[in-house]
C-alpha atoms as a PDB file:
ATOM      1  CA  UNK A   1     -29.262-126.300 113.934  1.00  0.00           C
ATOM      2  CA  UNK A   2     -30.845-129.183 114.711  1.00  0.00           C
ATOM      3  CA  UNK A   3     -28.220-133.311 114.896  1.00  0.00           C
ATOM      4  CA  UNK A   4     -30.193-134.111 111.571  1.00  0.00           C
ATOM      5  CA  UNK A   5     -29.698-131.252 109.553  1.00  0.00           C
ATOM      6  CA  UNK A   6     -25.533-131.007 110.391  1.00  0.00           C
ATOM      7  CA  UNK A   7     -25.548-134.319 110.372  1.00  0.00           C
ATOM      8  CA  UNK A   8     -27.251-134.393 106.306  1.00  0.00           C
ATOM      9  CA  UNK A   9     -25.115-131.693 105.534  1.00  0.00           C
ATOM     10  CA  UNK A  10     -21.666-132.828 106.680  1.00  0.00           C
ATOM     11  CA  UNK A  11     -22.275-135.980 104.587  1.00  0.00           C
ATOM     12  CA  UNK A  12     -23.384-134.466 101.269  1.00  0.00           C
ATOM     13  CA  UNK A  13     -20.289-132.000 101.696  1.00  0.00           C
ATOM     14  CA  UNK A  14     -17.995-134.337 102.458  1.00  0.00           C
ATOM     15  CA  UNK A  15     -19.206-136.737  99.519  1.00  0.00           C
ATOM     16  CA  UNK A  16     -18.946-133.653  97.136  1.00  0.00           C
ATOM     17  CA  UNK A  17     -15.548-133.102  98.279  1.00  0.00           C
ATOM     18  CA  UNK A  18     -14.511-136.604  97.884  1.00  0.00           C
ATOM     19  CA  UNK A  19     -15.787-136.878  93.983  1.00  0.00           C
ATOM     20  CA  UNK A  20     -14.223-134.052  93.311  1.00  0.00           C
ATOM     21  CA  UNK A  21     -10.913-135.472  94.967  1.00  0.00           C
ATOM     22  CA  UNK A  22     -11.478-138.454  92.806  1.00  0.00           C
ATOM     23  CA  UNK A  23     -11.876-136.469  89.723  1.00  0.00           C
ATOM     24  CA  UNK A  24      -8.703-134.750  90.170  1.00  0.00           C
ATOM     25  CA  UNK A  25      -7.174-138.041  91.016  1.00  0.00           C
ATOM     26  CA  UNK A  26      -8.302-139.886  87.850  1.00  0.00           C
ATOM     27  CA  UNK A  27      -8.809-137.250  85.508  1.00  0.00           C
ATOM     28  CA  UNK A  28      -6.612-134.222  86.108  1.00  0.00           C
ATOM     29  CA  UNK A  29      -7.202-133.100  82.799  1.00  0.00           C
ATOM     30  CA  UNK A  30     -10.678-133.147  82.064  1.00  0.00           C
ATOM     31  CA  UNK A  31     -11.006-131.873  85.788  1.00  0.00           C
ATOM     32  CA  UNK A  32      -8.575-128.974  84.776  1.00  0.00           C
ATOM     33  CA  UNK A  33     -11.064-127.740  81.682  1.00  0.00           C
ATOM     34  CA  UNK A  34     -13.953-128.615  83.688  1.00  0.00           C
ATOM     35  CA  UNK A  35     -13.935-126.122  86.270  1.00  0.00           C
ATOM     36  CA  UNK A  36     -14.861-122.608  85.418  1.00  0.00           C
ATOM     37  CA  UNK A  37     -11.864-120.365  86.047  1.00  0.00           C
ATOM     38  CA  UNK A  38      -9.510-122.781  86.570  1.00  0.00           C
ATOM     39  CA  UNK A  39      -7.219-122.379  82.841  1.00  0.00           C
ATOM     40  CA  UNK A  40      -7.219-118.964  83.602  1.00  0.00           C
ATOM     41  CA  UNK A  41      -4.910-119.842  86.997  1.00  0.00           C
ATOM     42  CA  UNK A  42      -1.878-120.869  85.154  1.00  0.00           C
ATOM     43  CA  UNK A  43      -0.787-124.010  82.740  1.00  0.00           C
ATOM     44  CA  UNK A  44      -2.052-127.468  83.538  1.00  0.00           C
ATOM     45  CA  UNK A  45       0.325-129.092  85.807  1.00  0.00           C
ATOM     46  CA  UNK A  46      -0.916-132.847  86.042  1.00  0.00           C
ATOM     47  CA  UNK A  47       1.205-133.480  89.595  1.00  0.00           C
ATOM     48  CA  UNK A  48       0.037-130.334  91.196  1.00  0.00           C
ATOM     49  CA  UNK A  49      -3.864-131.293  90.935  1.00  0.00           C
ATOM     50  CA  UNK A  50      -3.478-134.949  92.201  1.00  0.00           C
ATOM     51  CA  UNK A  51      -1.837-133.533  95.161  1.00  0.00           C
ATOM     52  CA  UNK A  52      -4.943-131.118  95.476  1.00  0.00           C
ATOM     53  CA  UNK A  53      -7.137-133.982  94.321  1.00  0.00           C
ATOM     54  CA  UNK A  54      -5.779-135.986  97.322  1.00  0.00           C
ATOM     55  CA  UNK A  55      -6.097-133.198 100.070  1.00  0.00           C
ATOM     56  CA  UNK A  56      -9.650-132.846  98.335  1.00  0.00           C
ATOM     57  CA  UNK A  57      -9.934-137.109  99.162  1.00  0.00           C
ATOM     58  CA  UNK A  58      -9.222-136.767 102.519  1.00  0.00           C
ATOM     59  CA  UNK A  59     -11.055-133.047 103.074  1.00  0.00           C
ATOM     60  CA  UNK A  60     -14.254-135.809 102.141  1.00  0.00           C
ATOM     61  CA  UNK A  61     -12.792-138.338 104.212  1.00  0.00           C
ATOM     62  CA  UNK A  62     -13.428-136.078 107.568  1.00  0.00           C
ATOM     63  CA  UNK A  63     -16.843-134.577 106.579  1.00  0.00           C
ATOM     64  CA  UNK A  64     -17.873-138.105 106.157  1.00  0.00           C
ATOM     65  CA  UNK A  65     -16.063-140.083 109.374  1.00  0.00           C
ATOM     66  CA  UNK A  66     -17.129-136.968 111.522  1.00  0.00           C
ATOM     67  CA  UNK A  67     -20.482-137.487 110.589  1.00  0.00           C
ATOM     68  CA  UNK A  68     -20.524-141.207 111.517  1.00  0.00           C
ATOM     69  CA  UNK A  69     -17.837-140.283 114.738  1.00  0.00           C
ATOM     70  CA  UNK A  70     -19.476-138.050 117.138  1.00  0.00           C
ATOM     71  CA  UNK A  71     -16.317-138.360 119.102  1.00  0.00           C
ATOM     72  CA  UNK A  72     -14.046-137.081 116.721  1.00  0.00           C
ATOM     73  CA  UNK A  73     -16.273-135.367 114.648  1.00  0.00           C
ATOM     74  CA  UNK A  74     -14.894-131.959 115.944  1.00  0.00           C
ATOM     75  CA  UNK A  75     -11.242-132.356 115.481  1.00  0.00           C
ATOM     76  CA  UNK A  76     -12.167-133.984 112.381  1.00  0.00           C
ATOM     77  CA  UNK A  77     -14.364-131.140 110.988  1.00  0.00           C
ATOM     78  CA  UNK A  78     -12.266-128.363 112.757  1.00  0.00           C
ATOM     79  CA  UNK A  79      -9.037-128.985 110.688  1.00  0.00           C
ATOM     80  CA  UNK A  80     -10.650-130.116 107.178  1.00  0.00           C
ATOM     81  CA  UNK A  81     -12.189-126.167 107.628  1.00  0.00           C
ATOM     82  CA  UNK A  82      -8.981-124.589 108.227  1.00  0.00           C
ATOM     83  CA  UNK A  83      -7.663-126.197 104.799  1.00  0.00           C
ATOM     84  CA  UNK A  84     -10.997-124.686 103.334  1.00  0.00           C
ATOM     85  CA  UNK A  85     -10.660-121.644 104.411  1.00  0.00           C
ATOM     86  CA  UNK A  86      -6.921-121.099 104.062  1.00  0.00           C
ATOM     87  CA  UNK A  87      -7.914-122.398 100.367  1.00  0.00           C
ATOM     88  CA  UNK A  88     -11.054-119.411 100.345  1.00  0.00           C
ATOM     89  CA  UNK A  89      -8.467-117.040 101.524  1.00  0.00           C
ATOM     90  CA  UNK A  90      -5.881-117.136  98.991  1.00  0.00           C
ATOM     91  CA  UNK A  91      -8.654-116.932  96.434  1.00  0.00           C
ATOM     92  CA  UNK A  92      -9.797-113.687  97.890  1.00  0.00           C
ATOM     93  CA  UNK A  93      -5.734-112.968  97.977  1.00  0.00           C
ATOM     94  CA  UNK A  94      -5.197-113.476  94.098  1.00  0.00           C
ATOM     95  CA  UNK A  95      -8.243-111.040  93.233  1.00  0.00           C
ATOM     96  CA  UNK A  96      -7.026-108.359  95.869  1.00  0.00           C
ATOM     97  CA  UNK A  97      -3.256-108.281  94.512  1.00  0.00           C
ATOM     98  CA  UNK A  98      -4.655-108.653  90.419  1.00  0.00           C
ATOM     99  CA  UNK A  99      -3.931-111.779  89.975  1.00  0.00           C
ATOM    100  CA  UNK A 100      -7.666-112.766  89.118  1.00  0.00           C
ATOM    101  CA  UNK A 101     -10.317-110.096  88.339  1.00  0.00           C
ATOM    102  CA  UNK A 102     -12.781-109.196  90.939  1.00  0.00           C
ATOM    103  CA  UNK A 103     -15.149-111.913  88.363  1.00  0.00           C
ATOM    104  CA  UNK A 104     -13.497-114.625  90.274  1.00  0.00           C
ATOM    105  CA  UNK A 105     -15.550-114.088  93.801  1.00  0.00           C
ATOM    106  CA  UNK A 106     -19.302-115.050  92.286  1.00  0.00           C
ATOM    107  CA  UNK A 107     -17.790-117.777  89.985  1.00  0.00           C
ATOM    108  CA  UNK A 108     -15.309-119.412  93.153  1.00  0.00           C
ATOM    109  CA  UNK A 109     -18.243-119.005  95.905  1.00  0.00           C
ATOM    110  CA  UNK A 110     -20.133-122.035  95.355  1.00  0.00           C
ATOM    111  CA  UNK A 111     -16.985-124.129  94.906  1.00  0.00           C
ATOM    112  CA  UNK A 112     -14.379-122.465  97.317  1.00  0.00           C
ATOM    113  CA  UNK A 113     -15.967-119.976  99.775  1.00  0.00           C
ATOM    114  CA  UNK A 114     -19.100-121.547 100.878  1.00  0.00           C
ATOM    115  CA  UNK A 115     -17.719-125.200 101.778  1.00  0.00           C
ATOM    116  CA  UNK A 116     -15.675-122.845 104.127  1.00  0.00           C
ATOM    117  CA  UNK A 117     -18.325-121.554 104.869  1.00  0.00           C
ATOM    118  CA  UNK A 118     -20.214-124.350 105.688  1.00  0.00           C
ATOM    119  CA  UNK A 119     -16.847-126.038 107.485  1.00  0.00           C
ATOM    120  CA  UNK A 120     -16.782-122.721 109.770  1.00  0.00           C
ATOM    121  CA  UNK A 121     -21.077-123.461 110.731  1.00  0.00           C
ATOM    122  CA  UNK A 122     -20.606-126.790 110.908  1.00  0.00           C
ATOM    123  CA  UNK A 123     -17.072-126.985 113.043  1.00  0.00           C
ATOM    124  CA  UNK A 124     -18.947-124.457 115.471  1.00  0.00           C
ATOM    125  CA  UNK A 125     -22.129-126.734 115.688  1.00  0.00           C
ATOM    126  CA  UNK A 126     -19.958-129.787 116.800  1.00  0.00           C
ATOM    127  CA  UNK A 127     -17.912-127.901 119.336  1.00  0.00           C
ATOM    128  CA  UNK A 128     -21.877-127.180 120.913  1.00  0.00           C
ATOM    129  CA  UNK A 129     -23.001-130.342 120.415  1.00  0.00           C
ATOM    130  CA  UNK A 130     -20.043-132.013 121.883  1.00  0.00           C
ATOM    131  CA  UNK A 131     -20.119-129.500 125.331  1.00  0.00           C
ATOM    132  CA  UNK A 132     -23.930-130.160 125.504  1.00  0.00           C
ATOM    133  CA  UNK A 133     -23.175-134.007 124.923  1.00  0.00           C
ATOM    134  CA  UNK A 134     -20.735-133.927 128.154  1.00  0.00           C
ATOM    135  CA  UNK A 135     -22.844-131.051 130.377  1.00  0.00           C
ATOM    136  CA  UNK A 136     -25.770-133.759 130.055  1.00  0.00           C
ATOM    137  CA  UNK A 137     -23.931-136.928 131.296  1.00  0.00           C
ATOM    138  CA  UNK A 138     -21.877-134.834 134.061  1.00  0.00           C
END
């Protein structure tokens, strides 16, 4: 994958993460009805999504400073994707124990698996890019 197109990516995910931080954050309710899928999780609990909303903030926070911070890019990257993916995780948990309906994989992916996705390709590329970066001034 070439600087440019991790580079591009890493920014437009983290600035996707971060408005949807900030909706949570200012609107918790509209967010709540919003988002496919997400009334069928339980009652609206205003508290509970700013908390998300915030993790969301700074999940957007290191997509977009790793981008800009090749030195801390991977540390940065690295543990915003294990928050994604614990989050992917537990969403694949709920529909294996019943709690959601096998429905819920296609309409989570775009927003829940495949920014872990995405965390996972892009953490891997900046580990790469980092050795590379050091092999070549050694």
């Amino acid at each position: 994958m070439s600087r440019t197109l991790a580079l591009s990516t890493a920014r437009l995910m983290g600035a996707g993460l971060l408005a949807n931080g900030i909706y949570m954050l200012v609107s918790p309710g509209s967010w709540y009805l919003a988002v496919p899928g997400v009334i069928t999780t339980g009652p609206f609990n205003q508290h509970f999504l700013r908390d998300i909303g915030f993790i969301f903030l700074l999940l957007g926070v290191a997509f977009l400073s790793g981008a800009s911070r090749p030195g801390a890019r991977s540390i940065l990257w690295s543990t915003a994707t294990f928050w994604l993916c614990g989050h992917a995780l537990f969403h694949l948990w709920e529909v294996g124990v019943g709690i959601c309906g096998p429905s819920a994989i296609p309409r989570d992916f775009p927003a829940v698996t495949l920014p872990a996705i995405i965390g996972v390709v892009l953490s891997m590329w900046s580990v790469r890019d980092e050795r590379a970066v050091r092999a070549s001034t050694a």
